[in-house]
PDB file of N, CA and C in Angstrom:
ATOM      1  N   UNK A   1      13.648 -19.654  20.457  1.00  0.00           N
ATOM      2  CA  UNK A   1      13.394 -19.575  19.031  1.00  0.00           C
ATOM      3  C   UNK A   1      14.277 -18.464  18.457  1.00  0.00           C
ATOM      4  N   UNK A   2      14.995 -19.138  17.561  1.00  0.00           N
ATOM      5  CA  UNK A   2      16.012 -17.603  16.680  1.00  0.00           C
ATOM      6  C   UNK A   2      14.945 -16.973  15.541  1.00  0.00           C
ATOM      7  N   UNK A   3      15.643 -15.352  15.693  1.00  0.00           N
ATOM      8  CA  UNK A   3      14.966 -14.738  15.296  1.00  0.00           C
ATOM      9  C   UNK A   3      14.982 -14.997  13.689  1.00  0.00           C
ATOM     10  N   UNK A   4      15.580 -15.961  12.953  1.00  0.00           N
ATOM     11  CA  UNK A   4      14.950 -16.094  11.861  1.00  0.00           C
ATOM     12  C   UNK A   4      14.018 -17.218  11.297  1.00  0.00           C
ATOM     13  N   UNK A   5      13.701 -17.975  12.227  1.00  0.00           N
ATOM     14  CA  UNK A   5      12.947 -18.919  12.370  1.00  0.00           C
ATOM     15  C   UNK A   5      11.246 -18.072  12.875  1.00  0.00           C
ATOM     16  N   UNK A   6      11.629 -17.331  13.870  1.00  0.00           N
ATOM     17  CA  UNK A   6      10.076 -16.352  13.841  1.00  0.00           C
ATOM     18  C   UNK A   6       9.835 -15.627  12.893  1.00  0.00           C
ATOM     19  N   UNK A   7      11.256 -14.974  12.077  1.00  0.00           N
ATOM     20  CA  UNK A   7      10.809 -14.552  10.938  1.00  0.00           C
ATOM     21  C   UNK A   7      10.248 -15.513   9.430  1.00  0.00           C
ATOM     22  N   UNK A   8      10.684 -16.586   9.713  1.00  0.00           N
ATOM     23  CA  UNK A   8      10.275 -17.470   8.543  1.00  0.00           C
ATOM     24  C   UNK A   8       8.659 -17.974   8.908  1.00  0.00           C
ATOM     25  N   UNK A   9       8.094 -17.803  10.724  1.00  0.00           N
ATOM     26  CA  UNK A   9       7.164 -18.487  10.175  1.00  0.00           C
ATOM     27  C   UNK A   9       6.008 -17.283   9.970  1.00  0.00           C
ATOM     28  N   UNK A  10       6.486 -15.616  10.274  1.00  0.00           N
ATOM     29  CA  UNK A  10       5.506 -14.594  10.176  1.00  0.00           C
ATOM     30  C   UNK A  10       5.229 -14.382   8.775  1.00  0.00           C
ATOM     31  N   UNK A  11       6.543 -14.364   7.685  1.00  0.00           N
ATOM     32  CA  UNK A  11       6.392 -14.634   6.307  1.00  0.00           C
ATOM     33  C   UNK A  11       5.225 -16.159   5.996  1.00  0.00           C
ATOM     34  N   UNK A  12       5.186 -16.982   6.677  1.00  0.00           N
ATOM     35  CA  UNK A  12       4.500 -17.882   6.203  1.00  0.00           C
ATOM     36  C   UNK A  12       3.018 -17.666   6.096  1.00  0.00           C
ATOM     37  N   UNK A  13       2.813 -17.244   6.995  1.00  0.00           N
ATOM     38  CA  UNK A  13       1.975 -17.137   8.095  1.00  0.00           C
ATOM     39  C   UNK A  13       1.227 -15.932   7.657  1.00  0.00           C
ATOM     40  N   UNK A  14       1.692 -14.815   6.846  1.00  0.00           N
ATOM     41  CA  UNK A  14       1.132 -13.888   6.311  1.00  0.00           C
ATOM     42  C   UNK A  14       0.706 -14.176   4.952  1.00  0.00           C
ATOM     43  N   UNK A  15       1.660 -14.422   4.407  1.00  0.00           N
ATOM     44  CA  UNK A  15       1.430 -15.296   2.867  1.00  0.00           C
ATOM     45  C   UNK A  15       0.075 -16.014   3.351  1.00  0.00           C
ATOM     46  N   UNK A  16       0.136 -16.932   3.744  1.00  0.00           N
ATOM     47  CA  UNK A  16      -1.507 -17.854   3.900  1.00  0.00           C
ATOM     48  C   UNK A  16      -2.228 -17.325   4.554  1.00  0.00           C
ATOM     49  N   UNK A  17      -2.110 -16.066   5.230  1.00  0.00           N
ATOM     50  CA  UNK A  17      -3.070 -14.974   5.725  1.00  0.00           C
ATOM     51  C   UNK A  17      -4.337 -14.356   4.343  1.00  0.00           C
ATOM     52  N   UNK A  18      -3.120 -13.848   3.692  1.00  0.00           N
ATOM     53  CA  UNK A  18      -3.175 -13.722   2.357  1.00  0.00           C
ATOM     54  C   UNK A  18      -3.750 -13.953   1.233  1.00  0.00           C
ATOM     55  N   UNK A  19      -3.986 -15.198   0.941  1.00  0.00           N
ATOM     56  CA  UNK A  19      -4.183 -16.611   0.338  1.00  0.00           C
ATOM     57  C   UNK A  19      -5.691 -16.740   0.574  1.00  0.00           C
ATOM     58  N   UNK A  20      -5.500 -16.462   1.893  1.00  0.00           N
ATOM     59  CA  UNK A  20      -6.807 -16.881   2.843  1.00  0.00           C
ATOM     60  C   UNK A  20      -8.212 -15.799   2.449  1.00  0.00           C
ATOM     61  N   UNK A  21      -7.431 -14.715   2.369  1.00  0.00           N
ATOM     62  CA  UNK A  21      -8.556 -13.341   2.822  1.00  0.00           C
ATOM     63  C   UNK A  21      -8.843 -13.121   0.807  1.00  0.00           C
ATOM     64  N   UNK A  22      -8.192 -13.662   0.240  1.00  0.00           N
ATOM     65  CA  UNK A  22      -8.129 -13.441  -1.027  1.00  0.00           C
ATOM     66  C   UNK A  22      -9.061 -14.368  -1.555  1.00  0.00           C
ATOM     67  N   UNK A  23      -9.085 -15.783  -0.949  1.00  0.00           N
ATOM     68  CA  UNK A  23     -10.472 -16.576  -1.188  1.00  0.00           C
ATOM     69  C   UNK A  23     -11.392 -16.047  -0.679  1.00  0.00           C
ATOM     70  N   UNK A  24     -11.471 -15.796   0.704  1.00  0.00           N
ATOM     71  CA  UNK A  24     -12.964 -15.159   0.975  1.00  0.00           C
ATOM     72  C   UNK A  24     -13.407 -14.000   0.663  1.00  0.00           C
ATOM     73  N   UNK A  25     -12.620 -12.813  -0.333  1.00  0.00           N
ATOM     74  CA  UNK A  25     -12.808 -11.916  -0.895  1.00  0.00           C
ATOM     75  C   UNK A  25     -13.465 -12.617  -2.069  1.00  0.00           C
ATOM     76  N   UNK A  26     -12.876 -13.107  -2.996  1.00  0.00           N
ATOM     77  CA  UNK A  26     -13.219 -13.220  -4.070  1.00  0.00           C
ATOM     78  C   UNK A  26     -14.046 -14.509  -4.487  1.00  0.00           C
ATOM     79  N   UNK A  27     -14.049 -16.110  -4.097  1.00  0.00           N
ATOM     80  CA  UNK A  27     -14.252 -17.135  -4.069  1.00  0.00           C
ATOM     81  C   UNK A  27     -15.236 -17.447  -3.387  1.00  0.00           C
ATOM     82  N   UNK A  28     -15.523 -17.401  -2.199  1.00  0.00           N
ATOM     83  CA  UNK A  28     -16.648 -17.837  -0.992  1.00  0.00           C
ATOM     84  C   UNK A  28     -17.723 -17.260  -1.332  1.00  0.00           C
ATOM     85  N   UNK A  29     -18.730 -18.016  -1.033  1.00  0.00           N
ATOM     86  CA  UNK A  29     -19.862 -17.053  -0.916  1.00  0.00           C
ATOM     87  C   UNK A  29     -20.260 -16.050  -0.064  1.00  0.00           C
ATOM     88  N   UNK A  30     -18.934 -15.800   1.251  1.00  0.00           N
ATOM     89  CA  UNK A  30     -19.432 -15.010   2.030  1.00  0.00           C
ATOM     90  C   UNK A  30     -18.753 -13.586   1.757  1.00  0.00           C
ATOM     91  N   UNK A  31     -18.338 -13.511   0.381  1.00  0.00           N
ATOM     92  CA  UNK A  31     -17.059 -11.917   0.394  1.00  0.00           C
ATOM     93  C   UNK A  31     -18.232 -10.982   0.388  1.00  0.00           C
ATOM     94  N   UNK A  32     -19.123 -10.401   0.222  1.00  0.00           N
ATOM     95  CA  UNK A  32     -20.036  -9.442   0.864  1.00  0.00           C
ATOM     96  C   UNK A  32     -19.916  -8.961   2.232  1.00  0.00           C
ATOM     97  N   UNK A  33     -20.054 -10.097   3.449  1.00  0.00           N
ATOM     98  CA  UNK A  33     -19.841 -10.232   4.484  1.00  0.00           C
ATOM     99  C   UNK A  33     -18.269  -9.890   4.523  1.00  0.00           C
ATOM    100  N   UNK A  34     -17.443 -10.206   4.400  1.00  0.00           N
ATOM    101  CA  UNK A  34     -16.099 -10.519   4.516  1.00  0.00           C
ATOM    102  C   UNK A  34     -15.629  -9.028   4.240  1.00  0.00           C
ATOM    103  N   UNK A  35     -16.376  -8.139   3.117  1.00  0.00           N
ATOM    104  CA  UNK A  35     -15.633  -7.065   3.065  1.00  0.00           C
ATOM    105  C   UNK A  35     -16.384  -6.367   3.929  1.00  0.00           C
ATOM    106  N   UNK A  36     -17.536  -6.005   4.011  1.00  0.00           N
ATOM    107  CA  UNK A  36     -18.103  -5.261   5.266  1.00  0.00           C
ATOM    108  C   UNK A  36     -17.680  -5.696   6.982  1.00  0.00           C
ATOM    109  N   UNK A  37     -17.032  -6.769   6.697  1.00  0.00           N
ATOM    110  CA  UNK A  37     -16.710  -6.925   8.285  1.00  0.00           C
ATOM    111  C   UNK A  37     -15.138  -6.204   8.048  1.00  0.00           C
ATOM    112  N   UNK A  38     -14.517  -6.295   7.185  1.00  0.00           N
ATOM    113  CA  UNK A  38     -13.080  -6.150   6.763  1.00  0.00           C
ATOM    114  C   UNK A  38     -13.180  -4.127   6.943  1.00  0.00           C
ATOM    115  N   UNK A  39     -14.027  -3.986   6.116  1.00  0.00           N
ATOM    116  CA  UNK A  39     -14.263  -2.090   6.504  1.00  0.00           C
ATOM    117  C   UNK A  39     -15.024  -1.570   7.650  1.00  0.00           C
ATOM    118  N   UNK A  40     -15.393  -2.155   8.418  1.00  0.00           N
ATOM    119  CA  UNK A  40     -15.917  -2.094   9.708  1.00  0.00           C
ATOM    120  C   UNK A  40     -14.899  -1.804  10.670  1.00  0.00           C
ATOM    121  N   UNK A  41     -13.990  -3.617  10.832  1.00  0.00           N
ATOM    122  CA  UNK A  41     -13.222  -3.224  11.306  1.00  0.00           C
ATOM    123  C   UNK A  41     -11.741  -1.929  10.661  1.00  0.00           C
ATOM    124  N   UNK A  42     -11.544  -2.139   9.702  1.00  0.00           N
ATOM    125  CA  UNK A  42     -10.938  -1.184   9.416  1.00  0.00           C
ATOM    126  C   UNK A  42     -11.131   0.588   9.863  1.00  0.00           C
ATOM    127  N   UNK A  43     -12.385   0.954  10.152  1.00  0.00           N
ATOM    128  CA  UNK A  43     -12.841   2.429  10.532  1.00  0.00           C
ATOM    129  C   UNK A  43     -13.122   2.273  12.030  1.00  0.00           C
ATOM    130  N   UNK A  44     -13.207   1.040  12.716  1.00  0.00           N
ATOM    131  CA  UNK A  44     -12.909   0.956  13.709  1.00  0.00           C
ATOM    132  C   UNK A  44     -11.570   1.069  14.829  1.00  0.00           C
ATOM    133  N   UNK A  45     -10.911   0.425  13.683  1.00  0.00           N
ATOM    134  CA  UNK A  45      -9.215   0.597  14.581  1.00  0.00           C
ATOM    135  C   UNK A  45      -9.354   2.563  14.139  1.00  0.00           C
ATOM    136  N   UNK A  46      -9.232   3.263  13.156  1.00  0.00           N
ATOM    137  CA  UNK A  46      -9.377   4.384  12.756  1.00  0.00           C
ATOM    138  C   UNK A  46      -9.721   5.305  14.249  1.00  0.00           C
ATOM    139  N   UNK A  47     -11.046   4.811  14.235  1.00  0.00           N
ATOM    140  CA  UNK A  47     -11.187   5.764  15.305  1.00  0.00           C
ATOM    141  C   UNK A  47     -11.212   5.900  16.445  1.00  0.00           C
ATOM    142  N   UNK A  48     -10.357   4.315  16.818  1.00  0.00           N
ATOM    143  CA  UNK A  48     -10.476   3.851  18.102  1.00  0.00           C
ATOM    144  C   UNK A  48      -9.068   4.543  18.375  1.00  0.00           C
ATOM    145  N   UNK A  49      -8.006   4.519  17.998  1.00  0.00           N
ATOM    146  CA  UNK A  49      -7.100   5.521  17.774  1.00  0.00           C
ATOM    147  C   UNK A  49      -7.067   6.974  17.913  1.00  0.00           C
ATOM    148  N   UNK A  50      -8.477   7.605  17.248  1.00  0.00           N
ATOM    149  CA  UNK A  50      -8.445   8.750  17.368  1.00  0.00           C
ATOM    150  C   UNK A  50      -9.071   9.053  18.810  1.00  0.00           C
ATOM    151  N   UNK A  51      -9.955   8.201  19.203  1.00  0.00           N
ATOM    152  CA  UNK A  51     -10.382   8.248  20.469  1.00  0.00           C
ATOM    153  C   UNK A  51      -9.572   8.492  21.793  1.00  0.00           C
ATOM    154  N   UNK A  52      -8.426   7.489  21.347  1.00  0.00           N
ATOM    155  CA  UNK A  52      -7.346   7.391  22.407  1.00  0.00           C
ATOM    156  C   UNK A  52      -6.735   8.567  22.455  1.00  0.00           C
ATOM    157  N   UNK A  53      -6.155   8.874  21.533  1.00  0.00           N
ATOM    158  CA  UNK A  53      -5.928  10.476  21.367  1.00  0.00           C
ATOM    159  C   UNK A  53      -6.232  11.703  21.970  1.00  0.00           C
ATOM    160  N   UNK A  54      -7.758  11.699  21.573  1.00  0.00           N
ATOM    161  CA  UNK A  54      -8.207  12.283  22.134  1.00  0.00           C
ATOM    162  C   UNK A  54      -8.346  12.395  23.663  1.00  0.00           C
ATOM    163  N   UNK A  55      -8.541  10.958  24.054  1.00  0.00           N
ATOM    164  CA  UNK A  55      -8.493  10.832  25.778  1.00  0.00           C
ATOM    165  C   UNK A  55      -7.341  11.305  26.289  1.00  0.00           C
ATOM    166  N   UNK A  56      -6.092  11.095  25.611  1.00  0.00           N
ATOM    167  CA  UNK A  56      -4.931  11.508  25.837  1.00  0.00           C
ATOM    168  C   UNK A  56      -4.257  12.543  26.564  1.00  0.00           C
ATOM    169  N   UNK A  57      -5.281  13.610  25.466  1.00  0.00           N
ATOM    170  CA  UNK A  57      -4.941  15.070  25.198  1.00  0.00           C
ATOM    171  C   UNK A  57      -5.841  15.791  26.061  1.00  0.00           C
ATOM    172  N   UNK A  58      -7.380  15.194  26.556  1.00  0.00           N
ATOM    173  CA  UNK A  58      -8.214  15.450  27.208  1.00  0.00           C
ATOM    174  C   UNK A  58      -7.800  15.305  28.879  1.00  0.00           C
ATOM    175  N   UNK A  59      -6.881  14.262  29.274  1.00  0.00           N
ATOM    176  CA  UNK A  59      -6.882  14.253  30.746  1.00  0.00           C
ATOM    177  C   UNK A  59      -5.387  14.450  30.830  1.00  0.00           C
ATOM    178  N   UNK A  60      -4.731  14.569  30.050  1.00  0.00           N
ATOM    179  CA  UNK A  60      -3.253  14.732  30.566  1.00  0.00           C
ATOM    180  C   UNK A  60      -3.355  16.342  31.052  1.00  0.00           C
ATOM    181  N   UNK A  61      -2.633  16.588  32.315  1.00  0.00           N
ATOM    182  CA  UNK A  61      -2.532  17.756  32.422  1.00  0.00           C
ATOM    183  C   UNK A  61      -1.474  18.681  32.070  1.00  0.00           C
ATOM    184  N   UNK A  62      -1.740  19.638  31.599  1.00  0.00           N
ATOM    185  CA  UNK A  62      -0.690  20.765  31.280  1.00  0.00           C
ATOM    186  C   UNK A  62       0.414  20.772  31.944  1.00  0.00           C
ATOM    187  N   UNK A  63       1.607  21.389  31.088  1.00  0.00           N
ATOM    188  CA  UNK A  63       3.048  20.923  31.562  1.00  0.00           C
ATOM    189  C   UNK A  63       3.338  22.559  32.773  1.00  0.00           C
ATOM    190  N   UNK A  64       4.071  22.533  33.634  1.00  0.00           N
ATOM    191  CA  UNK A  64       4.317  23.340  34.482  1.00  0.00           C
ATOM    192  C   UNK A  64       5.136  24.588  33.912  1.00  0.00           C
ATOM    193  N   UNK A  65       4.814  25.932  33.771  1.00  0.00           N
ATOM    194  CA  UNK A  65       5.939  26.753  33.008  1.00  0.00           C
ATOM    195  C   UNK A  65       7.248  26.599  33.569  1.00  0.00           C
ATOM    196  N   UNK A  66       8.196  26.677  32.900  1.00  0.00           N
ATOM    197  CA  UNK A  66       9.626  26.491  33.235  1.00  0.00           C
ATOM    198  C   UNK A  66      10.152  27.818  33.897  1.00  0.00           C
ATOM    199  N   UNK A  67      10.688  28.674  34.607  1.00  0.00           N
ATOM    200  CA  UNK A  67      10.967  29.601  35.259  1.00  0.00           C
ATOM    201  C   UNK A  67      12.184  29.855  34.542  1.00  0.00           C
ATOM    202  N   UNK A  68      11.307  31.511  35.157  1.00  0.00           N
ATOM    203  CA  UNK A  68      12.523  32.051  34.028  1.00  0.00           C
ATOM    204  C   UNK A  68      12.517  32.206  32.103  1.00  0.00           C
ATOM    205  N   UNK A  69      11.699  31.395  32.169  1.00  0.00           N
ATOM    206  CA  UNK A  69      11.665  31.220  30.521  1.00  0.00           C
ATOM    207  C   UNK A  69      11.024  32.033  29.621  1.00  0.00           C
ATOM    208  N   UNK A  70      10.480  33.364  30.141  1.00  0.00           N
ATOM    209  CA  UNK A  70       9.989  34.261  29.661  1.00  0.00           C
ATOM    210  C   UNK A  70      11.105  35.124  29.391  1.00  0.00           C
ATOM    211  N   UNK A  71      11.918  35.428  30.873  1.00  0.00           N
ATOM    212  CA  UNK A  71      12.704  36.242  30.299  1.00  0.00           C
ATOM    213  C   UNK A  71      14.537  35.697  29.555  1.00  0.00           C
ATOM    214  N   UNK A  72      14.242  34.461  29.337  1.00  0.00           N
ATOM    215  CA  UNK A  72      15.115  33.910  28.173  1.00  0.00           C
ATOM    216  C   UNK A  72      14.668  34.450  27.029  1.00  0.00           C
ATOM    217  N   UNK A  73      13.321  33.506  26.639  1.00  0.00           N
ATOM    218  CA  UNK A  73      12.154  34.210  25.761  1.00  0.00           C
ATOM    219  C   UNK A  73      12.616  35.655  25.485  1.00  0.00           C
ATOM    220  N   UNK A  74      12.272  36.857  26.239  1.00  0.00           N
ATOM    221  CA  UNK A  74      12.020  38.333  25.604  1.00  0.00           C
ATOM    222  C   UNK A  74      13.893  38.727  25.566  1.00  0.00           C
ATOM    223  N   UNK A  75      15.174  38.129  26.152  1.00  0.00           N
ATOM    224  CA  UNK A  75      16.228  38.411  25.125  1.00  0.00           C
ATOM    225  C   UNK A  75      16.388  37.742  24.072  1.00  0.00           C
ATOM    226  N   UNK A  76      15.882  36.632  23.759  1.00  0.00           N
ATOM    227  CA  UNK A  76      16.433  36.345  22.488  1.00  0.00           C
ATOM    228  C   UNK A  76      15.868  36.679  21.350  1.00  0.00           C
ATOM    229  N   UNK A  77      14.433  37.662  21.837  1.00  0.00           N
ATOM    230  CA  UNK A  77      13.391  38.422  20.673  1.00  0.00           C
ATOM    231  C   UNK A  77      14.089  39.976  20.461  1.00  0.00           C
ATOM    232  N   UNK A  78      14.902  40.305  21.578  1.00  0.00           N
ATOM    233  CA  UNK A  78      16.020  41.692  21.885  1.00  0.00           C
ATOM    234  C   UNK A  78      16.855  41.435  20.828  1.00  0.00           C
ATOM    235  N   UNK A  79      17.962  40.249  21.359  1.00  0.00           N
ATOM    236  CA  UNK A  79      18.926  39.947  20.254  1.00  0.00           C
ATOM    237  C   UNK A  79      18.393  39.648  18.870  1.00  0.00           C
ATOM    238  N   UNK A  80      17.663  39.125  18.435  1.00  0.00           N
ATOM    239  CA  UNK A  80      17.325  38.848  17.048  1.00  0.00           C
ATOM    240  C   UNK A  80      16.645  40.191  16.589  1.00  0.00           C
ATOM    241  N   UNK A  81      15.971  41.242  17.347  1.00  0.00           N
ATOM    242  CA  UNK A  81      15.617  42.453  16.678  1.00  0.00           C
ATOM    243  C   UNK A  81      16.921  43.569  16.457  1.00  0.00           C
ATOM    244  N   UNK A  82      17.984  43.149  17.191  1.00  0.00           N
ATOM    245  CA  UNK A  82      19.238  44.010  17.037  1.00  0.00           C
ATOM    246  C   UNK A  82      20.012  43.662  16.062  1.00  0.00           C
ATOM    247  N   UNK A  83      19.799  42.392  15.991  1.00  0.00           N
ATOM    248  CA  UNK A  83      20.678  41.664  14.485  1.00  0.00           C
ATOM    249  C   UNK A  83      20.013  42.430  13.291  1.00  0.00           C
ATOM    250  N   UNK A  84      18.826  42.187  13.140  1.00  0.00           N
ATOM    251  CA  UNK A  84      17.969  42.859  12.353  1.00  0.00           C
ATOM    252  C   UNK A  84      18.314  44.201  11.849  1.00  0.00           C
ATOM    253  N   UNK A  85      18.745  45.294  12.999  1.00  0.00           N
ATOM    254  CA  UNK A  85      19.102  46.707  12.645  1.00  0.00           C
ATOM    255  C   UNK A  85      20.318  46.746  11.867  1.00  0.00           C
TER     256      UNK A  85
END
């Protein structure tokens, strides 16, 4: 499949996505339902995201200090306080 043929049918395909969510918003009798499932899931992806994140940041372990890098670190706080004078 060329890629503008997948692009013609994701344009389609969203458009009547579209179309779609715009009747059952406004038209159906079920847009009550339709928007509470619509903000549900919406604060769901939200924090299912932040969750991941969080797991992320929670089990990854800390990076190893780089050697040496302190005393790179304390000349280039030397040199920039001598520039200074």
């Amino acid at each position: 499949m060329s890629d503008k043929t997948l692009g013609l049918l994701l344009l389609i395909g969203s458009v009547v996505g579209i179309l779609l969510y715009g009747w059952l918003v406004f038209l159906s009798p079920w847009s009550f339902l339709v928007i509470q499932i619509t903000a549900f899931a919406g604060i769901a992806l939200l924090l299912g995201i932040l969750a991941w994140i969080g797991y992320t940041l929670a089990s990854t372990p800390p990076p190893e200090p780089i050697p040496g890098l302190e005393q790179l670190e304390s000349q280039q706080t030397g040199t920039q306080e001598e520039k200074k004078q």
